[in-house]
C-alpha atoms as a PDB file:
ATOM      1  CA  UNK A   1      80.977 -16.335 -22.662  1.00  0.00           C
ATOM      2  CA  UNK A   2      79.825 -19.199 -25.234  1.00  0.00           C
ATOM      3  CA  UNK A   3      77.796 -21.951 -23.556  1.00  0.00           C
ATOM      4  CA  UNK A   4      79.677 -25.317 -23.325  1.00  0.00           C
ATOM      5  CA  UNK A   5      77.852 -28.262 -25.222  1.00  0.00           C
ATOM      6  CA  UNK A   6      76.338 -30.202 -22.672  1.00  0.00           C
ATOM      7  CA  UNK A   7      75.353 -34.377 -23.301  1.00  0.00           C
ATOM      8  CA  UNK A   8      71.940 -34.478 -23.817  1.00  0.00           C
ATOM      9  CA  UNK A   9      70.928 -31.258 -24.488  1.00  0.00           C
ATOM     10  CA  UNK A  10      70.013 -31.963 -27.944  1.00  0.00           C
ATOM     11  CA  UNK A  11      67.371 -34.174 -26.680  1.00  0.00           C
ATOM     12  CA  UNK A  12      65.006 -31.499 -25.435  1.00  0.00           C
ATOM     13  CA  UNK A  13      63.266 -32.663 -29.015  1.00  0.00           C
ATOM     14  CA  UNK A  14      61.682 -29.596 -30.599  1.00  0.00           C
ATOM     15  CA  UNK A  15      62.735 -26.628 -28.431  1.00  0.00           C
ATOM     16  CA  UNK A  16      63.693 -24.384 -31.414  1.00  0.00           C
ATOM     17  CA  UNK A  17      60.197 -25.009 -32.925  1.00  0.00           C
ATOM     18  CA  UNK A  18      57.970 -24.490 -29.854  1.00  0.00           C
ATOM     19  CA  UNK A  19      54.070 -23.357 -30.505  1.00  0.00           C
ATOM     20  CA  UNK A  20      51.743 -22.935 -28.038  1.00  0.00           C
ATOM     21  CA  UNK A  21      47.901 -22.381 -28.269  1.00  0.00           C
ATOM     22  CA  UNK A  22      45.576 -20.151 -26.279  1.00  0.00           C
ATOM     23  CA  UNK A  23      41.714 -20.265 -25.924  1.00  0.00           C
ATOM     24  CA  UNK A  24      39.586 -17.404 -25.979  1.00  0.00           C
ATOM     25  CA  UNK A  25      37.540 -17.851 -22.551  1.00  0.00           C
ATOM     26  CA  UNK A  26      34.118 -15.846 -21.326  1.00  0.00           C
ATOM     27  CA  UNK A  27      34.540 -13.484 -18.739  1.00  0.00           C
ATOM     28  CA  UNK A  28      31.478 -13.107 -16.674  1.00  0.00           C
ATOM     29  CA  UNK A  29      30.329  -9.964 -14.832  1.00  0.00           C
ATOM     30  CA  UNK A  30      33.416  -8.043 -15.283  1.00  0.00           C
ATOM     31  CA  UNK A  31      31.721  -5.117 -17.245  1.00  0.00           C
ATOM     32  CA  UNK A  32      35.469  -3.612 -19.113  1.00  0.00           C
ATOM     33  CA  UNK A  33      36.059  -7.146 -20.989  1.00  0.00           C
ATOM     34  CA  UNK A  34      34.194 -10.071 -22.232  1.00  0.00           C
ATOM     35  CA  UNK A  35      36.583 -12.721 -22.596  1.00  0.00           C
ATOM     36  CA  UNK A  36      39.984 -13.596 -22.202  1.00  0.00           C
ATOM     37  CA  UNK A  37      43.015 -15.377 -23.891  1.00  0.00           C
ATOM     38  CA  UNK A  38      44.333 -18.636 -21.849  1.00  0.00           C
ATOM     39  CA  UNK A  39      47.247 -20.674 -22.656  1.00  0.00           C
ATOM     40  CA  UNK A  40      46.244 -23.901 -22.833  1.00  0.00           C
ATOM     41  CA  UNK A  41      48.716 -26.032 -24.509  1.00  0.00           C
ATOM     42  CA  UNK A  42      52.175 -26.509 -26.185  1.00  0.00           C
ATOM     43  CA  UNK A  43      53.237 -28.506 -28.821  1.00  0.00           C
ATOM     44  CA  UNK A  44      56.985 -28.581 -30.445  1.00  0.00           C
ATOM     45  CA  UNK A  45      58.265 -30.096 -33.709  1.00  0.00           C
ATOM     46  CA  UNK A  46      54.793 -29.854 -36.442  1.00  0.00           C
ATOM     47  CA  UNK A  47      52.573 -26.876 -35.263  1.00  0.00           C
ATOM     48  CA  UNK A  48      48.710 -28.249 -34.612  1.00  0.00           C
ATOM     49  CA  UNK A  49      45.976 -26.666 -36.396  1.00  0.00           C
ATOM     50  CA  UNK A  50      43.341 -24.449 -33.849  1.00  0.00           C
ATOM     51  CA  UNK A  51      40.499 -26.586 -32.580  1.00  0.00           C
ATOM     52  CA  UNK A  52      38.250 -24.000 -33.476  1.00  0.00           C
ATOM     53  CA  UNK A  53      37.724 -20.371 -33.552  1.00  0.00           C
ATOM     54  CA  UNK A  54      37.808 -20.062 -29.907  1.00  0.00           C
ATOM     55  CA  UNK A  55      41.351 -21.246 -30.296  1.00  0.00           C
ATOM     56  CA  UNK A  56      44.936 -19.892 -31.461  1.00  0.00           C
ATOM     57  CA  UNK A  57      48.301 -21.623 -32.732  1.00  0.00           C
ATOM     58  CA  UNK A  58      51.356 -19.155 -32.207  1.00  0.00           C
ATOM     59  CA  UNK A  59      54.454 -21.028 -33.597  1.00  0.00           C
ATOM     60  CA  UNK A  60      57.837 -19.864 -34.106  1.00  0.00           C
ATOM     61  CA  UNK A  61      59.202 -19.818 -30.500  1.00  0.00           C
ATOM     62  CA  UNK A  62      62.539 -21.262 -29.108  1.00  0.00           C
ATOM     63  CA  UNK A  63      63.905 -22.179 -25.733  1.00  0.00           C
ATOM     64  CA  UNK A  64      67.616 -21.728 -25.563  1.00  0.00           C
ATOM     65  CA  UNK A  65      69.211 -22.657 -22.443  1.00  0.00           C
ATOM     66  CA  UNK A  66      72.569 -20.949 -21.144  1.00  0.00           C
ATOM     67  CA  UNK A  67      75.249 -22.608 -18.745  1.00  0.00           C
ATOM     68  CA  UNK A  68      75.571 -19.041 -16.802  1.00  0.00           C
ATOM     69  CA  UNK A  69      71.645 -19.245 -15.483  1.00  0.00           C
ATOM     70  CA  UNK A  70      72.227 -22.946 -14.609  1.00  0.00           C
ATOM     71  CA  UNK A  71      70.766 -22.497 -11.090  1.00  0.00           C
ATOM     72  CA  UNK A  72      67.444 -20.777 -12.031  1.00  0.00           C
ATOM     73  CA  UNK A  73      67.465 -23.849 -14.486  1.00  0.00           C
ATOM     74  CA  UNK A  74      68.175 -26.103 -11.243  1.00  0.00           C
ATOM     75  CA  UNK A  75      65.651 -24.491  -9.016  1.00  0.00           C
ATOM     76  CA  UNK A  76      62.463 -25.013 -11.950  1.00  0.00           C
ATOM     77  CA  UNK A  77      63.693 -28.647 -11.854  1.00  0.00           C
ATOM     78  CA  UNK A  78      63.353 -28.875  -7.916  1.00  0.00           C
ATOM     79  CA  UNK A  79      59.913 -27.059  -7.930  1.00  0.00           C
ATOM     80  CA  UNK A  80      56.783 -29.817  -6.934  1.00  0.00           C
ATOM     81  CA  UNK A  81      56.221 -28.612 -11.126  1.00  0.00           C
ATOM     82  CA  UNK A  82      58.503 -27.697 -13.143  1.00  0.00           C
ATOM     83  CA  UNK A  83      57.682 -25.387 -16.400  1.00  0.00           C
ATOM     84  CA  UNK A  84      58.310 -23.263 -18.659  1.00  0.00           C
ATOM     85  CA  UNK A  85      57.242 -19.393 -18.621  1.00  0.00           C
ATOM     86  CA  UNK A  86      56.688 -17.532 -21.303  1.00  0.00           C
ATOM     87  CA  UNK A  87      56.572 -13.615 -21.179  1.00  0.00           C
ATOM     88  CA  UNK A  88      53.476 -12.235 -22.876  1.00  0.00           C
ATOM     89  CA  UNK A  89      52.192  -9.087 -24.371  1.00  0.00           C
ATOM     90  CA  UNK A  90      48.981  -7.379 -24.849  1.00  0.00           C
ATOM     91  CA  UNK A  91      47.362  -8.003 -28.740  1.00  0.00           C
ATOM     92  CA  UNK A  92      49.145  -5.867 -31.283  1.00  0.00           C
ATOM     93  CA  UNK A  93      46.577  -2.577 -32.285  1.00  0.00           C
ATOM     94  CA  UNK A  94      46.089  -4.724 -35.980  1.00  0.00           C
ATOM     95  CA  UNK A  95      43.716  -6.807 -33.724  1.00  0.00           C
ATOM     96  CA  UNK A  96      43.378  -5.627 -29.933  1.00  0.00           C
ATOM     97  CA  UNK A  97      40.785  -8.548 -29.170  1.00  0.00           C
ATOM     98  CA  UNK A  98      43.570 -11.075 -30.759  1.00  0.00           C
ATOM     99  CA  UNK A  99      45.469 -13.170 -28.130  1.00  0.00           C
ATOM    100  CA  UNK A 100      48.987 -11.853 -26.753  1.00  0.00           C
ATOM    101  CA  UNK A 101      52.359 -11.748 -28.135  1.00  0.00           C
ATOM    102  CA  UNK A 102      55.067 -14.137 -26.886  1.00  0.00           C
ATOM    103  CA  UNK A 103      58.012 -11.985 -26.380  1.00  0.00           C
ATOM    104  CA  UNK A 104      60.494 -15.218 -24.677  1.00  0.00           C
ATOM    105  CA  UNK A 105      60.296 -18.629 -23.209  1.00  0.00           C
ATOM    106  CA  UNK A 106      62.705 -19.714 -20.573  1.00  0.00           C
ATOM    107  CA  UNK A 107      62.995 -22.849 -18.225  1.00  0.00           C
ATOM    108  CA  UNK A 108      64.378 -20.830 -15.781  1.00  0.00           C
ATOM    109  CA  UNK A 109      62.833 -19.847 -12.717  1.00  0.00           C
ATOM    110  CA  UNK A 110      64.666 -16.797 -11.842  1.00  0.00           C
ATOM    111  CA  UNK A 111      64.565 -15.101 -15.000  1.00  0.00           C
ATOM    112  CA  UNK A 112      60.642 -15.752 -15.072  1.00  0.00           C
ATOM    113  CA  UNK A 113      60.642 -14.109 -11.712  1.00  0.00           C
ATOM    114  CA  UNK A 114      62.887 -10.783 -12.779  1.00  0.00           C
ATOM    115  CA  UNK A 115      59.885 -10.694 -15.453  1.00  0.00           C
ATOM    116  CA  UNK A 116      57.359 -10.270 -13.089  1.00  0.00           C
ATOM    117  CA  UNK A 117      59.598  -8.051 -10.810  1.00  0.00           C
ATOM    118  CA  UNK A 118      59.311  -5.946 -14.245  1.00  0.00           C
ATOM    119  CA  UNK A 119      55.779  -5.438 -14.556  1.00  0.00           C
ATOM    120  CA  UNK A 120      55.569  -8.195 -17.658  1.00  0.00           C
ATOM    121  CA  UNK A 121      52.467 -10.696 -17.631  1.00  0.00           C
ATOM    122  CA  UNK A 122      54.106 -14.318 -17.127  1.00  0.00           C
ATOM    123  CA  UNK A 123      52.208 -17.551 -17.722  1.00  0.00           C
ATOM    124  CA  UNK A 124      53.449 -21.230 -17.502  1.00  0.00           C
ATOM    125  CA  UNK A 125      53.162 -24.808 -18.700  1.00  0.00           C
ATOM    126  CA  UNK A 126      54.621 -28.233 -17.228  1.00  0.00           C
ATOM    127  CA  UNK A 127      57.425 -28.975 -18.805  1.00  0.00           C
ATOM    128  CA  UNK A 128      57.182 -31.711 -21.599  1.00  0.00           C
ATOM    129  CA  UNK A 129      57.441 -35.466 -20.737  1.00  0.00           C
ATOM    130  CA  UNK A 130      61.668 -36.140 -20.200  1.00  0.00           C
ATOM    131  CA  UNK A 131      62.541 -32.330 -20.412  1.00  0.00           C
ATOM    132  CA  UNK A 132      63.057 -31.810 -16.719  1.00  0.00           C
ATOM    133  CA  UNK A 133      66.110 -34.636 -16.426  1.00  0.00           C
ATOM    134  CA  UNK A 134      67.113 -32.922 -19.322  1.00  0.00           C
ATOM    135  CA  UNK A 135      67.448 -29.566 -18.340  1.00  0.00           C
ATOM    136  CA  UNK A 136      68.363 -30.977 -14.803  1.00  0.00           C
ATOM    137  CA  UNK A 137      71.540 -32.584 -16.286  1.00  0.00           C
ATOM    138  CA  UNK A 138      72.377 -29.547 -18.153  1.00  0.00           C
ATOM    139  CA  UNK A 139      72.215 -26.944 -14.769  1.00  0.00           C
ATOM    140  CA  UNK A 140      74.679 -29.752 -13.072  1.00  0.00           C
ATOM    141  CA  UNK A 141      76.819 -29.453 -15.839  1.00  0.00           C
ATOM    142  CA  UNK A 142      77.004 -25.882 -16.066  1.00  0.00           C
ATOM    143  CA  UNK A 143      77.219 -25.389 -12.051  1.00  0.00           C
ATOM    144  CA  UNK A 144      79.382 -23.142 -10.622  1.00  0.00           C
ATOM    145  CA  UNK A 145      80.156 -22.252  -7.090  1.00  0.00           C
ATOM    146  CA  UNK A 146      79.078 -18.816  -6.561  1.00  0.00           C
ATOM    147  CA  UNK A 147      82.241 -16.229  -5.827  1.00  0.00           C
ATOM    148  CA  UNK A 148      83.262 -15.570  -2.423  1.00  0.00           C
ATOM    149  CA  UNK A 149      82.894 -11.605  -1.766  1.00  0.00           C
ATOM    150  CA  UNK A 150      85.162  -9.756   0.236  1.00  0.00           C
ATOM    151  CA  UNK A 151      83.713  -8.120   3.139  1.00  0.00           C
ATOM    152  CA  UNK A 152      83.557  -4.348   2.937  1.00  0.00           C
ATOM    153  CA  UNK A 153      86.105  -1.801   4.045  1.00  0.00           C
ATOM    154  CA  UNK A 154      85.161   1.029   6.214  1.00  0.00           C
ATOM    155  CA  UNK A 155      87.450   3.920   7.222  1.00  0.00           C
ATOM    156  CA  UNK A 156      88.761   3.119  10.570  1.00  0.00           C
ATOM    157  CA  UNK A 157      89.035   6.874  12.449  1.00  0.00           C
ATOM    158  CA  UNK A 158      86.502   9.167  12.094  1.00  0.00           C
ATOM    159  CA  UNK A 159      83.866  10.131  14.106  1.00  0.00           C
ATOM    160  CA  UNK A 160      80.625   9.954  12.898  1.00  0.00           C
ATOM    161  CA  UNK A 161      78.832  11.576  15.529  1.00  0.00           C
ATOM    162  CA  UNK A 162      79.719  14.869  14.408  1.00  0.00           C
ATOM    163  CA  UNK A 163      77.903  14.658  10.826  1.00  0.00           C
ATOM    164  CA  UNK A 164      73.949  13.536  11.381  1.00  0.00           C
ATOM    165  CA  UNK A 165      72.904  11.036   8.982  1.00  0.00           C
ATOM    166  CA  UNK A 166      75.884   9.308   9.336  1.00  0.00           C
END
């Protein structure tokens, strides 16, 4: 199913060229790691230069948004803050103290939740300044009715008395 052009959508400014930056952070009294890798910040359009070496610029994400998850879109947009998640990895083995990989970035809140229900690490940020009436205008667009489902069939003789478990 293609997604339908939706008015507005091209003003989510800087969703194909989304970076985000993590800071490496002291971990105290935990005596299997020393620090950790925090996402901080996001920037979109021209990718910002670290702060320092504490600090880490991964560019080269995109957020595409598709009319068939329009209410996970819709129920981000409700939430008291509305964000987007990103799915993250462990450091590649080139540099295993280097900050995580970002596998995917989504505005929606139910595929961010079917990533945790996997086992993957999810962090988020507030969505950008304007995004959220964005992304809000593009769920309402895109909303469908779920399907009515038929109620299930069952045999109507049989006895099941006479075979346990049934």
């Amino acid at each position: 199913m293609s997604d339908l052009p939706s008015p507005g959508l091209e003003a989510l400014t800087g969703a194909d060229q989304l970076a985000v930056c993590f800071a490496r952070q002291t971990v105290d009294g935990n005596p299997w790691i020393d620090h950790r890798w925090a996402l901080v910040g996001l920037a979109f359009g021209e990718v910002p230069q670290p702060d320092g070496p504490d600090q880490v610029v991964v560019s080269g994400l995109r957020l595409e948004l598709h009319g068939d998850e329009a209410e996970g879109y819709h129920m981000n947009t409700c939430a008291d803050e509305p964000s987007l998640f990103f799915m993250l990895r462990p450091a590649n083995e080139d540099q295993p103290d280097g900050p995580p990989t970002v596998v995917a970035v989504s505005a929606n809140f139910y595929e961010a939740a079917r990533w945790m229900d996997a086992g993957e690490s999810v962090e988020r940020l507030p969505l950008p300044d304007g995004w959220c009436e964005i992304i809000a205008a593009f769920a309402r667009a895109h909303w469908r009715e779920p399907e009515k489902k038929r109620g299930k069939r069952y045999a109507a003789t049989g006895d099941h008395r006479d075979r346990p478990g049934h």
